[in-house]
Protein backbone atom coordinates (compact mmCIF):
# COMPACT_ATOMS: atom_id res chain seq x y z
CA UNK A 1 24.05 -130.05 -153.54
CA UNK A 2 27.00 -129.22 -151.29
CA UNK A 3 27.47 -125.63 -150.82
CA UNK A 4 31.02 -123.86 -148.85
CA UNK A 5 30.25 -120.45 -146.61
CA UNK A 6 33.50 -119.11 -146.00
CA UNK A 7 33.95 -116.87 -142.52
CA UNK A 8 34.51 -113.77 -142.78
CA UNK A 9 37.92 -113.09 -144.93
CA UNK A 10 40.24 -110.99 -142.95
CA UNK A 11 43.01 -109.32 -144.70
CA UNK A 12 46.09 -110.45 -146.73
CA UNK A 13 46.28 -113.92 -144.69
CA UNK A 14 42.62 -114.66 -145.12
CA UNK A 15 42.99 -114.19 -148.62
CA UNK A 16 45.99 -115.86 -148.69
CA UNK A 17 44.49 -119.27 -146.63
CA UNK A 18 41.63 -118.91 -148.82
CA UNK A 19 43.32 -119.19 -152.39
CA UNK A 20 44.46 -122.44 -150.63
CA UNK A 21 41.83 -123.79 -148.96
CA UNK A 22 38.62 -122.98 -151.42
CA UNK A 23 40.16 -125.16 -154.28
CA UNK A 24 40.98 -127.92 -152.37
CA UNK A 25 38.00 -128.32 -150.13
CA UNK A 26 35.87 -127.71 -153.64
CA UNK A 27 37.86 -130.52 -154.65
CA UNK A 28 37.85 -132.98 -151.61
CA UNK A 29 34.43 -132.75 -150.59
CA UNK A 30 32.68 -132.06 -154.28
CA UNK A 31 31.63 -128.60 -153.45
CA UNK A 32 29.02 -127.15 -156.13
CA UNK A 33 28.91 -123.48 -155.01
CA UNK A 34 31.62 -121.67 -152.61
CA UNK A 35 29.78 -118.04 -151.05
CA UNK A 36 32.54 -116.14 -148.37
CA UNK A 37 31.74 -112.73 -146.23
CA UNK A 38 34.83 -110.46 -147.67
CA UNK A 39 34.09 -106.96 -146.12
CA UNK A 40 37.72 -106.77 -144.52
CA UNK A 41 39.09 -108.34 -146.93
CA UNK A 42 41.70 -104.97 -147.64
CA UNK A 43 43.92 -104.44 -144.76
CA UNK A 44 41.25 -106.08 -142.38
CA UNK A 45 38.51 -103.14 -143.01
CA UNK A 46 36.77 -102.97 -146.14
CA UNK A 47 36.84 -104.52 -149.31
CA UNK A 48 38.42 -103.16 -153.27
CA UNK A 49 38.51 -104.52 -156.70
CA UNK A 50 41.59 -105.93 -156.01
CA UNK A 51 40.87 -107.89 -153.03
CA UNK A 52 37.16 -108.93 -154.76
CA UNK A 53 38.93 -110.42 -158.02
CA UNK A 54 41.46 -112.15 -156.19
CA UNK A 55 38.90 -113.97 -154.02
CA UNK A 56 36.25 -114.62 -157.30
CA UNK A 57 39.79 -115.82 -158.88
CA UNK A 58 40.20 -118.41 -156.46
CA UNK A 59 36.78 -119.88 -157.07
CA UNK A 60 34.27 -118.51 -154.90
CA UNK A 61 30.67 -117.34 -156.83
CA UNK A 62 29.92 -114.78 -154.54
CA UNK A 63 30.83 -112.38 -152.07
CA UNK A 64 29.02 -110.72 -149.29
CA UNK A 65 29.34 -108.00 -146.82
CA UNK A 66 28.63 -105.82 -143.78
CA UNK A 67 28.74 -103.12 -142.27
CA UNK A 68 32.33 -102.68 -142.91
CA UNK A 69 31.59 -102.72 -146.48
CA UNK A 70 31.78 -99.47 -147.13
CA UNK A 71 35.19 -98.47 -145.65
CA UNK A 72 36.85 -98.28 -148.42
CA UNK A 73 35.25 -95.43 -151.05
CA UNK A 74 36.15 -97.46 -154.30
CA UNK A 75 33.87 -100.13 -152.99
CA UNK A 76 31.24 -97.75 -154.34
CA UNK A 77 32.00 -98.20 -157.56
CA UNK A 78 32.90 -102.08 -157.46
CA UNK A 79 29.12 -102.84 -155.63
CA UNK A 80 27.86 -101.19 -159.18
CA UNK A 81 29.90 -102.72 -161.32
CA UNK A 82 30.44 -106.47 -159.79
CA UNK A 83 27.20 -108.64 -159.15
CA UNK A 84 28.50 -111.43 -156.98
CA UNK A 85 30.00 -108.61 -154.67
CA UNK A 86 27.09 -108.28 -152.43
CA UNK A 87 26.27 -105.64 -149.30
CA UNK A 88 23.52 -106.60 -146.69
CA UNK A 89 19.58 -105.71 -148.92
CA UNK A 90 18.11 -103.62 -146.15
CA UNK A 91 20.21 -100.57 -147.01
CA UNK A 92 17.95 -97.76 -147.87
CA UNK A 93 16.96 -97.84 -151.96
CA UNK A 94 19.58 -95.74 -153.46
CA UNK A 95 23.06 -97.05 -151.66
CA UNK A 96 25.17 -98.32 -154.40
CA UNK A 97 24.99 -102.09 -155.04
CA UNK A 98 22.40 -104.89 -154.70
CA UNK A 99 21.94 -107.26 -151.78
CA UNK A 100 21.38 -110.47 -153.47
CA UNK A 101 22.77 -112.49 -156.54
CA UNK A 102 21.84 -115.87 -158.24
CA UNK A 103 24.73 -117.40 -159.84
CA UNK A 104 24.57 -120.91 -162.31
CA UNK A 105 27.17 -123.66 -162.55
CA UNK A 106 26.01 -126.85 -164.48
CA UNK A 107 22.92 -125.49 -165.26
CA UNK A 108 21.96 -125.20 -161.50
CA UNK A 109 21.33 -122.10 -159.31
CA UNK A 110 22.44 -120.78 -155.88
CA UNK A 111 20.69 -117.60 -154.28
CA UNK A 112 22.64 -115.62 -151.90
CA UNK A 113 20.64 -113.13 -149.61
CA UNK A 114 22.79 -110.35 -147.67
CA UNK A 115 21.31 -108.84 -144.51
CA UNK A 116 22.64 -106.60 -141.72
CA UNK A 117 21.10 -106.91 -137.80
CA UNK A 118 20.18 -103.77 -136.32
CA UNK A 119 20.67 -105.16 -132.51
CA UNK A 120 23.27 -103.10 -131.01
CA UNK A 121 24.00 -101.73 -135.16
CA UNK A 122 22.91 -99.44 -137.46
CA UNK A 123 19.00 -98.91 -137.72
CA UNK A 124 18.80 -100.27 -140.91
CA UNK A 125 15.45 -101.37 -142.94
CA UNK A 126 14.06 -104.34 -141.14
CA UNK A 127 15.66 -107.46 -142.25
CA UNK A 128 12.76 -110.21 -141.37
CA UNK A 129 10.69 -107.92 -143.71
CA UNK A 130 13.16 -107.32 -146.37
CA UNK A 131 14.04 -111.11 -145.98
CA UNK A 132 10.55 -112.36 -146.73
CA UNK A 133 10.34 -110.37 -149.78
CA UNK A 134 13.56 -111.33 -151.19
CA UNK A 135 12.99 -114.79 -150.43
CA UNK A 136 9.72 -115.26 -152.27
CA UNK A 137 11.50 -113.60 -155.67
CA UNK A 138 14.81 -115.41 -155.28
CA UNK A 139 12.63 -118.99 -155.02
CA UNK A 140 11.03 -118.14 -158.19
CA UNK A 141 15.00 -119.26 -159.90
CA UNK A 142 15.83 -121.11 -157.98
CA UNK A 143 14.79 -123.67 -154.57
CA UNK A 144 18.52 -123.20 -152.87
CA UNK A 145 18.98 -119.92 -151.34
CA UNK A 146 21.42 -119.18 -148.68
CA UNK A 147 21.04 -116.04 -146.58
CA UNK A 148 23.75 -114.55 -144.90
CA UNK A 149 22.51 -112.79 -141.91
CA UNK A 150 25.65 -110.27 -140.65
CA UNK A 151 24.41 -109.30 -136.85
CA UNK A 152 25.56 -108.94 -133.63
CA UNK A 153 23.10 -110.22 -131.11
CA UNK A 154 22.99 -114.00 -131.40
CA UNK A 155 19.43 -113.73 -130.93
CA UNK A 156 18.45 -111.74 -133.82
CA UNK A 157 20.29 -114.25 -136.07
CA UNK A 158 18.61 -117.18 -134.77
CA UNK A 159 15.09 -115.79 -135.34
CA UNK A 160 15.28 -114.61 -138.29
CA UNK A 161 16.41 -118.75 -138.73
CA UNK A 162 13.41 -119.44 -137.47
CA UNK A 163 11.53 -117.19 -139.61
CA UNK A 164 12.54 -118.68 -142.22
CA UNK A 165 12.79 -122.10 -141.73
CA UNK A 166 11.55 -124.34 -144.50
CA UNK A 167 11.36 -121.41 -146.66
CA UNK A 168 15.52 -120.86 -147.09
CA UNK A 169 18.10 -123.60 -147.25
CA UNK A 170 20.45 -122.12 -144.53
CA UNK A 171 20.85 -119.02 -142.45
CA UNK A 172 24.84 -118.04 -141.77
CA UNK A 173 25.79 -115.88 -139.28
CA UNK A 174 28.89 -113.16 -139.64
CA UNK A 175 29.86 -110.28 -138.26
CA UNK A 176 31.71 -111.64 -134.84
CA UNK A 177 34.63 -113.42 -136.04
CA UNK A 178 33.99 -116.24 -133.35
CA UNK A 179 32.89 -119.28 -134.47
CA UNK A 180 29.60 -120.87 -132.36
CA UNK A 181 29.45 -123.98 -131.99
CA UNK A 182 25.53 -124.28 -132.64
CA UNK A 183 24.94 -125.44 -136.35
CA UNK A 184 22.04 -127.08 -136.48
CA UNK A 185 19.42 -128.28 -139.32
CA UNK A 186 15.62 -127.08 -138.02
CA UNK A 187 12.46 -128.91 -138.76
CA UNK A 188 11.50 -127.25 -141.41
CA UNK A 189 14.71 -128.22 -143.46
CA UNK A 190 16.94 -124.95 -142.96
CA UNK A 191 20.35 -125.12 -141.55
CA UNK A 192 21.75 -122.52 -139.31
CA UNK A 193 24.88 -121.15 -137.07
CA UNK A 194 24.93 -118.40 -135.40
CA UNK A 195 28.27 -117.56 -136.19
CA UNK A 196 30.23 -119.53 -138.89
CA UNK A 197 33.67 -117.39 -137.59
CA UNK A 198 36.33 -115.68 -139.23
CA UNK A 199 39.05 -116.86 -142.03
CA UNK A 200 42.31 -114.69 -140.93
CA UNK A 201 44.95 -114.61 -138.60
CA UNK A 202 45.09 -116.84 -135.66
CA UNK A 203 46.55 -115.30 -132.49
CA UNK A 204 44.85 -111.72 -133.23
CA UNK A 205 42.21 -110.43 -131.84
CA UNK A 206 39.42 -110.81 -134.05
CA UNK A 207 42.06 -110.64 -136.72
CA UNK A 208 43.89 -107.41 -135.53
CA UNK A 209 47.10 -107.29 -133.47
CA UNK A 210 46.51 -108.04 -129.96
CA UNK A 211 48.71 -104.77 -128.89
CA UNK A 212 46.66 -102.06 -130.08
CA UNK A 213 43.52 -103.59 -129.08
CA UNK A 214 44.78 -104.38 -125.48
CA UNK A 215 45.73 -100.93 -125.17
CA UNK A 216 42.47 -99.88 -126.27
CA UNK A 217 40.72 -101.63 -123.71
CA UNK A 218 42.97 -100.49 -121.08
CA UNK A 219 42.90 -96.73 -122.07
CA UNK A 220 39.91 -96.01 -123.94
CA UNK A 221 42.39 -94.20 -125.97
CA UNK A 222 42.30 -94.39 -130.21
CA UNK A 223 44.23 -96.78 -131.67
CA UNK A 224 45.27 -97.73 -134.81
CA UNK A 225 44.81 -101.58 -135.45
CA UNK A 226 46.54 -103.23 -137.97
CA UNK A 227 45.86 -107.01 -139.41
CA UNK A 228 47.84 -109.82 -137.64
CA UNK A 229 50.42 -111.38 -138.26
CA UNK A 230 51.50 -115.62 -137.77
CA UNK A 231 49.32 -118.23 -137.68
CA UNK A 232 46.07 -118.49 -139.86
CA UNK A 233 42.60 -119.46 -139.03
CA UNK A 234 39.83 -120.96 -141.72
CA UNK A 235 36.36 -121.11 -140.55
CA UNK A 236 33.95 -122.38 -142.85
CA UNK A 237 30.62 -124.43 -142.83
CA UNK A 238 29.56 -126.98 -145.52
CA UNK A 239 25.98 -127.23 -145.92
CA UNK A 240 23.98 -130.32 -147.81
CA UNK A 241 21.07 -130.06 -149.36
CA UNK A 242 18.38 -132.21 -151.61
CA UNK A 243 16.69 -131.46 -154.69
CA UNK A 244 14.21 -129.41 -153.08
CA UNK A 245 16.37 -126.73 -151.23
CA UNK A 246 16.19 -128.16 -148.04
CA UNK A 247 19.25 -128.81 -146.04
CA UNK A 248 19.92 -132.28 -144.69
CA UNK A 249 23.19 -131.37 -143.17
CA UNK A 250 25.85 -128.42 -141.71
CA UNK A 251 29.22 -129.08 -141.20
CA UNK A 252 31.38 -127.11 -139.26
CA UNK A 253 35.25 -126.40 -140.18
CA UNK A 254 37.83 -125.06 -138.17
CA UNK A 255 41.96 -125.32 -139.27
CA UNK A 256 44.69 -123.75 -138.06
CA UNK A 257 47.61 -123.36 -140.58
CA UNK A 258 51.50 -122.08 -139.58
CA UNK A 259 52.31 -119.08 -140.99
């Protein structure tokens, strides 16, 4: 089983180096399931129908999200209406949407678990307890399930790795848009990084054009940031795993394509 996380899709040239780069690495490396973070996906905040069906068209199963999920209000609707659009599970019970999906090709499964950190975030619903309970239902479909924990502190996302070890086949971090360079399989057969990056432009900052950031930083003044423009970035991990669920290897990507 060879399954594709895609980092974090970041506006119109994510999308764009995606529709490229999902077939062909499905193709070259005999990817079975393809899962991408897509909550900037429109205009580098937020995700719509549009920008969801143009990333399921290219052949990714399922989408996940954030906290920037819900920037755009007709994500609402599309979180009810689209299963493999995912937002993070530890949302309080009543938020539109679901925070998990199974999806089949050739008769085999793939979980996907979506959680949000609360380190330096929102105070969400604990994740490591959320997370255990999810795990035990989504492992009664299937033994491959791949969580993708969306956190800031680096720390948070590596324990809840180890608190799940053996029991998951890989923990993926988002939310940064800087890819770590710390993939690693743990003993107990789960596969982690703390951060598998970002899939967008290239000479931004974290996707956005470096201008109105700088000056943000140097005044402390609102700006408005706008998605980058040049060369593209695709950040992606490929993770391997046996007939049990457990991974037996993470491989990190990183290309740069002109614009």
């Amino acid at each position: 089983m060879r399954i594709l996380f895609v980092g974090d899709i970041c506006g119109r040239p994510g999308r764009r180096i995606a529709a490229v780069r999902v077939p062909a690495l499905r193709r070259e490396l005999g990817v079975n399931f393809v899962v991408a973070n897509a909550e900037n996906s429109a205009g580098g905040a937020g995700i719509t129908a549009k920008t969801a069906q143009e990333l399921l068209a290219c052949g990714i199963d399922v989408l996940t999200g954030g906290n920037h999920t819900w920037n755009k209000r007709e994500a609402y609707e599309l979180l009810d209406r689209e299963p493999r659009v995912l937002r993070p599970a530890n949302f309080p019970p009543g938020v539109p949407g679901r925070g998990s999906a199974v999806v089949r090709r050739g008769g085999v499964g793939l979980a996907v678990l979506n959680l949000q950190g609360r380190v330096f975030m929102e105070p969400l619903d604990d994740p490591f307890r959320v997370a255990q309970a999810e795990v035990v239902r989504l492992r009664e479909e299937t033994p491959y399930v791949i969580v993708d924990m969306h956190a800031e502190a680096t720390s948070e996302k590596i324990a809840l790795a180890w608190y799940l070890d053996g029991l998951v086949t890989a923990v993926i971090g988002t939310h940064t848009h800087v890819q770590t360079a710390d993939e690693r399989v743990l003993p107990g057969g789960t596969a982690t990084i703390t951060d598998v990056g970002m899939t967008g432009p290239y000479n931004g900052i974290i996707g956005m054009d470096r201008e109105a950031i700088l000056q943000r930083f140097l005044t402390q003044l609102p700006a408005r940031f706008e998605v980058a423009r040049g060369a593209v970035q695709f950040n992606a991990v490929v993770v391997e795993a046996d007939e049990r669920g457990r991974a037996t290897k993470i491989q990190r990507i990183f290309e740069v394509h002109e614009a």
